[in-house]
C-alpha atoms as a PDB file:
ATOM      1  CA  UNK A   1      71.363  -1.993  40.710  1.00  0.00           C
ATOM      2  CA  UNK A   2      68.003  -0.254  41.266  1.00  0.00           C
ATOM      3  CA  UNK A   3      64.965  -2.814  39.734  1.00  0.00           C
ATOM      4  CA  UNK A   4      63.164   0.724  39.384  1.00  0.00           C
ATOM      5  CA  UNK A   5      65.718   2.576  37.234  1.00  0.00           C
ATOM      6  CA  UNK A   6      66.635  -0.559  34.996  1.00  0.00           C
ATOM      7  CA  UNK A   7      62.500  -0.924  34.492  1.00  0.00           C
ATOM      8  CA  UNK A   8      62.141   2.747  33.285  1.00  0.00           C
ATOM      9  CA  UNK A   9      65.583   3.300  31.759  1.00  0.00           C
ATOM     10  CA  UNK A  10      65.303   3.039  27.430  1.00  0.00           C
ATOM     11  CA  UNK A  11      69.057   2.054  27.270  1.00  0.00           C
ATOM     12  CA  UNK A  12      68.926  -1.369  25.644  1.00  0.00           C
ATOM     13  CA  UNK A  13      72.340  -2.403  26.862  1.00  0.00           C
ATOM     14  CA  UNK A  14      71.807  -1.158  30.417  1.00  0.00           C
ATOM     15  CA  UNK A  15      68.906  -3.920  30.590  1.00  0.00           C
ATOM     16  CA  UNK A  16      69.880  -6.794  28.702  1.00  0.00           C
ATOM     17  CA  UNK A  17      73.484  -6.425  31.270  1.00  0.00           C
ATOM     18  CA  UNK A  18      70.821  -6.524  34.182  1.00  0.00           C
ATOM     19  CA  UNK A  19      69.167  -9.551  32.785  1.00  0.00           C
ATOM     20  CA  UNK A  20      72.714 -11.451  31.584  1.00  0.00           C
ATOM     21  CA  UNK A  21      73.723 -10.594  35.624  1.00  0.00           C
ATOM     22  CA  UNK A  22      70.167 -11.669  36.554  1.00  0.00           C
ATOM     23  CA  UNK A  23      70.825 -15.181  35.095  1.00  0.00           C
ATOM     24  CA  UNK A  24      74.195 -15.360  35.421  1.00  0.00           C
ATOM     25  CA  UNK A  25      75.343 -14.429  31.926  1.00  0.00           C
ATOM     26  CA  UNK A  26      73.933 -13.974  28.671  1.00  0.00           C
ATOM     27  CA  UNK A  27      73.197 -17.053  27.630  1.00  0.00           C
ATOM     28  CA  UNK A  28      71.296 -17.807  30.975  1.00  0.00           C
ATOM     29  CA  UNK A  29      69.452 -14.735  29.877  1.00  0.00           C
ATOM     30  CA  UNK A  30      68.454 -15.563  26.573  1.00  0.00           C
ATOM     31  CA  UNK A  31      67.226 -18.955  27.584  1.00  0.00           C
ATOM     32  CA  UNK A  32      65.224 -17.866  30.238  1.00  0.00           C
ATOM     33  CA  UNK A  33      64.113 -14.790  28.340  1.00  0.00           C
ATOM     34  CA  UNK A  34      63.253 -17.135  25.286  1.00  0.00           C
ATOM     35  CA  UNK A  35      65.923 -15.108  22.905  1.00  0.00           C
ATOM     36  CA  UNK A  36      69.036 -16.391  20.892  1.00  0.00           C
ATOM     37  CA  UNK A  37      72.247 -15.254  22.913  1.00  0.00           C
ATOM     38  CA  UNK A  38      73.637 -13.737  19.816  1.00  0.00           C
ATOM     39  CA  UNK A  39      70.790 -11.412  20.152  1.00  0.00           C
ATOM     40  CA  UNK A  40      71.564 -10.625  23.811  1.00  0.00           C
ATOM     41  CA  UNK A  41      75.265  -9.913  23.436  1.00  0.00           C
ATOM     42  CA  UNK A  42      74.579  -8.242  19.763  1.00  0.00           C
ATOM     43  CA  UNK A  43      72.287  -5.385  22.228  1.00  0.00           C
ATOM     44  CA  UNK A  44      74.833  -5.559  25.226  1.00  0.00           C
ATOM     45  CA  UNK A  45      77.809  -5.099  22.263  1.00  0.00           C
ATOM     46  CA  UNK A  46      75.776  -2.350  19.869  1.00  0.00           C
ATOM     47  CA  UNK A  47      73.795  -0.697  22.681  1.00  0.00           C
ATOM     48  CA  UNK A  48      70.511  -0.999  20.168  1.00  0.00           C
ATOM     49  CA  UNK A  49      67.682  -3.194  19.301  1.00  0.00           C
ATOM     50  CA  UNK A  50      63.954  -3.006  18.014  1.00  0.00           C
ATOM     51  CA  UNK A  51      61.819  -1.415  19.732  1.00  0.00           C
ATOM     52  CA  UNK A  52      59.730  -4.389  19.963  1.00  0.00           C
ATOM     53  CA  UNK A  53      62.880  -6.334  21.754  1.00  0.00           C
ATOM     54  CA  UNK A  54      63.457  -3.429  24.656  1.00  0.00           C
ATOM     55  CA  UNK A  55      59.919  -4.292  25.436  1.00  0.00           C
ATOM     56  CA  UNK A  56      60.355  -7.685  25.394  1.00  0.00           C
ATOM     57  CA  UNK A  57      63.524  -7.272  27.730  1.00  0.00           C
ATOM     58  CA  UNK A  58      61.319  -4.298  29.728  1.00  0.00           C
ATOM     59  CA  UNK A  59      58.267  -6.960  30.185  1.00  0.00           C
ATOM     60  CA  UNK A  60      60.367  -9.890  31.542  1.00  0.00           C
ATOM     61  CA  UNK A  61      62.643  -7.340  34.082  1.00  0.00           C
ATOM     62  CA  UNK A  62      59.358  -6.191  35.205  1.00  0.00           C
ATOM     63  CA  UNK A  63      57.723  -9.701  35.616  1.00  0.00           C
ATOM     64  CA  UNK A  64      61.279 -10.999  37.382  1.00  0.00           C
ATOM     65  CA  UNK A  65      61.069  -7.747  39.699  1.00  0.00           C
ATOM     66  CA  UNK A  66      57.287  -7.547  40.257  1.00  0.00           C
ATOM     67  CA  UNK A  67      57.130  -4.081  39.041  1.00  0.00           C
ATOM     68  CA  UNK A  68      54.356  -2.200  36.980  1.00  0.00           C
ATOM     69  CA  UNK A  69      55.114  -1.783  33.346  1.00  0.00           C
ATOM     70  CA  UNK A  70      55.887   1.771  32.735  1.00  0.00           C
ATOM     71  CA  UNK A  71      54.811   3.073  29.578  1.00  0.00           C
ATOM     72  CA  UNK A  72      57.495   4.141  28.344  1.00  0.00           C
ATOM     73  CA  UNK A  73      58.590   1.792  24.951  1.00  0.00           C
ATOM     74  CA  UNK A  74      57.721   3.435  21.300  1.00  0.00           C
ATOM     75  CA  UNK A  75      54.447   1.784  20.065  1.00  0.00           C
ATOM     76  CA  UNK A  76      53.080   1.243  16.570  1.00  0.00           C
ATOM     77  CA  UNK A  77      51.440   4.007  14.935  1.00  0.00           C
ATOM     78  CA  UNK A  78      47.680   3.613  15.580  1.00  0.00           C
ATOM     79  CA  UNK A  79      45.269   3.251  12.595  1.00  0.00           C
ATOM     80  CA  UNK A  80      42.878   5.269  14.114  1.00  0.00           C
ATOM     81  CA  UNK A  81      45.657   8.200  14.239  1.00  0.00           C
ATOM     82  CA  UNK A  82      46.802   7.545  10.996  1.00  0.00           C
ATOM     83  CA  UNK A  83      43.858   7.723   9.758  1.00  0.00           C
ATOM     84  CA  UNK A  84      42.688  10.840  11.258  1.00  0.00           C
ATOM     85  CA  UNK A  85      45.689  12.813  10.558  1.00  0.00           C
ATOM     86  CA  UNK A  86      45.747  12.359   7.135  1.00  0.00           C
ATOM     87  CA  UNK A  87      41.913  13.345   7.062  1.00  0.00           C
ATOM     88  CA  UNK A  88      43.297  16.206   8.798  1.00  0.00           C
ATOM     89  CA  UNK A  89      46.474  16.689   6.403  1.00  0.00           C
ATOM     90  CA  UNK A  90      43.978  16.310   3.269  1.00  0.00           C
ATOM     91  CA  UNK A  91      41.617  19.420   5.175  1.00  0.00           C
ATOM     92  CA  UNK A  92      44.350  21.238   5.504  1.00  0.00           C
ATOM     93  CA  UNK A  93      46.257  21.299   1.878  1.00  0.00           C
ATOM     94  CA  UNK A  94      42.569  21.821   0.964  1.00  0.00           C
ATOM     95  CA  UNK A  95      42.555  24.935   2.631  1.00  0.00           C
ATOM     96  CA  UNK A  96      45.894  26.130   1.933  1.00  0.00           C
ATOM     97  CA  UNK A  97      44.664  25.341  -1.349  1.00  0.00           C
ATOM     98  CA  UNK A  98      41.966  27.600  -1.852  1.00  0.00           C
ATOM     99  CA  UNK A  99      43.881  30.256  -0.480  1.00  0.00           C
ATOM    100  CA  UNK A 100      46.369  30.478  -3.254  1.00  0.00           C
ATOM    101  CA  UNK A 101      45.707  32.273  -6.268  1.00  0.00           C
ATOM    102  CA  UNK A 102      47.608  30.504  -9.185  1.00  0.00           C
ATOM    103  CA  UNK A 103      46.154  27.196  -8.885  1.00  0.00           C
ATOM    104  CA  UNK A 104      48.529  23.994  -9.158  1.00  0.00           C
ATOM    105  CA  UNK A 105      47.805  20.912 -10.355  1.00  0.00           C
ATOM    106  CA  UNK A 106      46.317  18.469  -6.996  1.00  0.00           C
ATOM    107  CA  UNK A 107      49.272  16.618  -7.091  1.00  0.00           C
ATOM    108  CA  UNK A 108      51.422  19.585  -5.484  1.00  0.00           C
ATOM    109  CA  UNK A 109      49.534  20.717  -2.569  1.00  0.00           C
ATOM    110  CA  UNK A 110      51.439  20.254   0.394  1.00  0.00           C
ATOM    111  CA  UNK A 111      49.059  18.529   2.506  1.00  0.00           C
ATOM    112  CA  UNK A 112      51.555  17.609   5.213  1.00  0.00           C
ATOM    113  CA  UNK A 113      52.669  20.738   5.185  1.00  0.00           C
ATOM    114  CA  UNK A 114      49.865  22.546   5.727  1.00  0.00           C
ATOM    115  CA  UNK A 115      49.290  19.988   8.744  1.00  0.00           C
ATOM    116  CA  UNK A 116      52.492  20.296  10.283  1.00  0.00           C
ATOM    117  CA  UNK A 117      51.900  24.276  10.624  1.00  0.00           C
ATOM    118  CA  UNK A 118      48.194  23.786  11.765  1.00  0.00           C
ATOM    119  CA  UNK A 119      48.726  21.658  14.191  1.00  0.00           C
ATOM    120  CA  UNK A 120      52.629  23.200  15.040  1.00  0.00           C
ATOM    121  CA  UNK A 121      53.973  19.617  15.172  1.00  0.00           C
ATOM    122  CA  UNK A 122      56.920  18.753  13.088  1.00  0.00           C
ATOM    123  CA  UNK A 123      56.807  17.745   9.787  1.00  0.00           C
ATOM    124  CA  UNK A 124      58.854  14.268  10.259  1.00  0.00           C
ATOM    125  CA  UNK A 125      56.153  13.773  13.062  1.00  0.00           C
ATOM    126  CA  UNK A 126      53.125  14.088  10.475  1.00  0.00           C
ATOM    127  CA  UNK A 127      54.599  11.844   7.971  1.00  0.00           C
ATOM    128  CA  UNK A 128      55.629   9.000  10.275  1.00  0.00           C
ATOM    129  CA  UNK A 129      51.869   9.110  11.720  1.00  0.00           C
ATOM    130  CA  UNK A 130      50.677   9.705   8.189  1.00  0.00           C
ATOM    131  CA  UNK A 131      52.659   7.216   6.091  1.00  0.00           C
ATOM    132  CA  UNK A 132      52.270   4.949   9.891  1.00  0.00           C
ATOM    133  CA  UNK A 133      55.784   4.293   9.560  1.00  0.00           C
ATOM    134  CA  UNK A 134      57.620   3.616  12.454  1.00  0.00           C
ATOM    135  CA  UNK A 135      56.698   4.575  15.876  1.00  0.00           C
ATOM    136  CA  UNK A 136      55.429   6.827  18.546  1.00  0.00           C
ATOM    137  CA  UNK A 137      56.595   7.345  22.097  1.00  0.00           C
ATOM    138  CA  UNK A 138      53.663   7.479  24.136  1.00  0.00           C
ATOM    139  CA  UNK A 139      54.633  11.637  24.693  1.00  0.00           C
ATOM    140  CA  UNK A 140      54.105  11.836  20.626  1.00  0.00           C
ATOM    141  CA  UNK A 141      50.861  10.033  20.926  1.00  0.00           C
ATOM    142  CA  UNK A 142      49.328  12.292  23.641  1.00  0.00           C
ATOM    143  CA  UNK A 143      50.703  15.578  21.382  1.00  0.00           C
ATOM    144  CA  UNK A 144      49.567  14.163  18.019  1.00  0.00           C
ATOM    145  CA  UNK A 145      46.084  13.415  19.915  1.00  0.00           C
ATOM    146  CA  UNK A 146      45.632  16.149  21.973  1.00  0.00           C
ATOM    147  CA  UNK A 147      46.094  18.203  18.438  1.00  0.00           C
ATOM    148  CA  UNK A 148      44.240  16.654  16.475  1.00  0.00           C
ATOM    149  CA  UNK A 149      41.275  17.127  19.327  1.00  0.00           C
ATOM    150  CA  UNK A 150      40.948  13.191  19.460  1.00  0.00           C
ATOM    151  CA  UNK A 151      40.032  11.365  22.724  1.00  0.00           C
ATOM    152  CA  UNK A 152      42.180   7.976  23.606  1.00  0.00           C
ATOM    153  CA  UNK A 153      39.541   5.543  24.215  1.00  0.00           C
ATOM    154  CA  UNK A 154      40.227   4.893  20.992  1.00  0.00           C
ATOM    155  CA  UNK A 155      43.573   3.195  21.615  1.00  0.00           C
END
């Protein structure tokens, strides 16, 4: 088993088996990890988990392995994003808006819409950031960003 490949690979079961043969099993694993077993062998059995638990499982392989952190793990949605991008989605509808000649009520401009062809992102992309549900991988960050003309010192 490569330490490289298991630190950069986003397979949740393919790193909680390294860690469980790390330790010696899974509930070496969890223990040392700081995790209920059940959880371990629920991601080695379902091949899924949170986000927030393959980073968990990413952080301590890299620590065991003395390896860099890639950055690689889906993050939060940003405020600062989220908030620019629906300033951004709110321009937008405005200006599809004006554009249209039989004038709807303000309720029905498609704002995210709008967005999602301005910027040429996709629409499921626009609401997550808008709505900052869910999360970004660090690819749709630097898109959404680099769009939206916004510098990441931000982050």
């Amino acid at each position: 088993m490569n330490p490289q490949h298991i630190a950069m690979t986003m397979d949740p079961r393919e790193l909680a088996q390294a860690l469980a043969e790390h330790y010696g099993g899974p509930r070496e694993a969890a223990r040392n990890i700081g995790m209920k077993v059940d959880s371990i062998r629920s991601i080695i059995r379902r091949n899924s988990c949170k986000p927030t638990t393959l980073r968990t499982l990413r952080e301590h392989w890299c620590h065991l392995h003395d390896i860099n952190l890639p950055d690689i793990d889906p993050q939060p949605i940003p405020e600062w994003l989220a908030t620019a991008m629906r300033r951004y989605a709110n321009e937008a509808g405005n200006r599809w808006y004006s554009l249209q000649d039989n004038r709807q009520s303000e309720g029905s401009i498609p704002t995210l819409s709008a967005a999602a062809a301005a910027l040429r992102l996709p629409i499921d992309l626009i609401k997550r950031i808008c709505h900052n549900y869910g999360t970004l991988t660090p690819e749709e960050l630097d898109i959404a960003a680099t769009r939206l003309e916004i510098n990441q010192v931000m982050a």
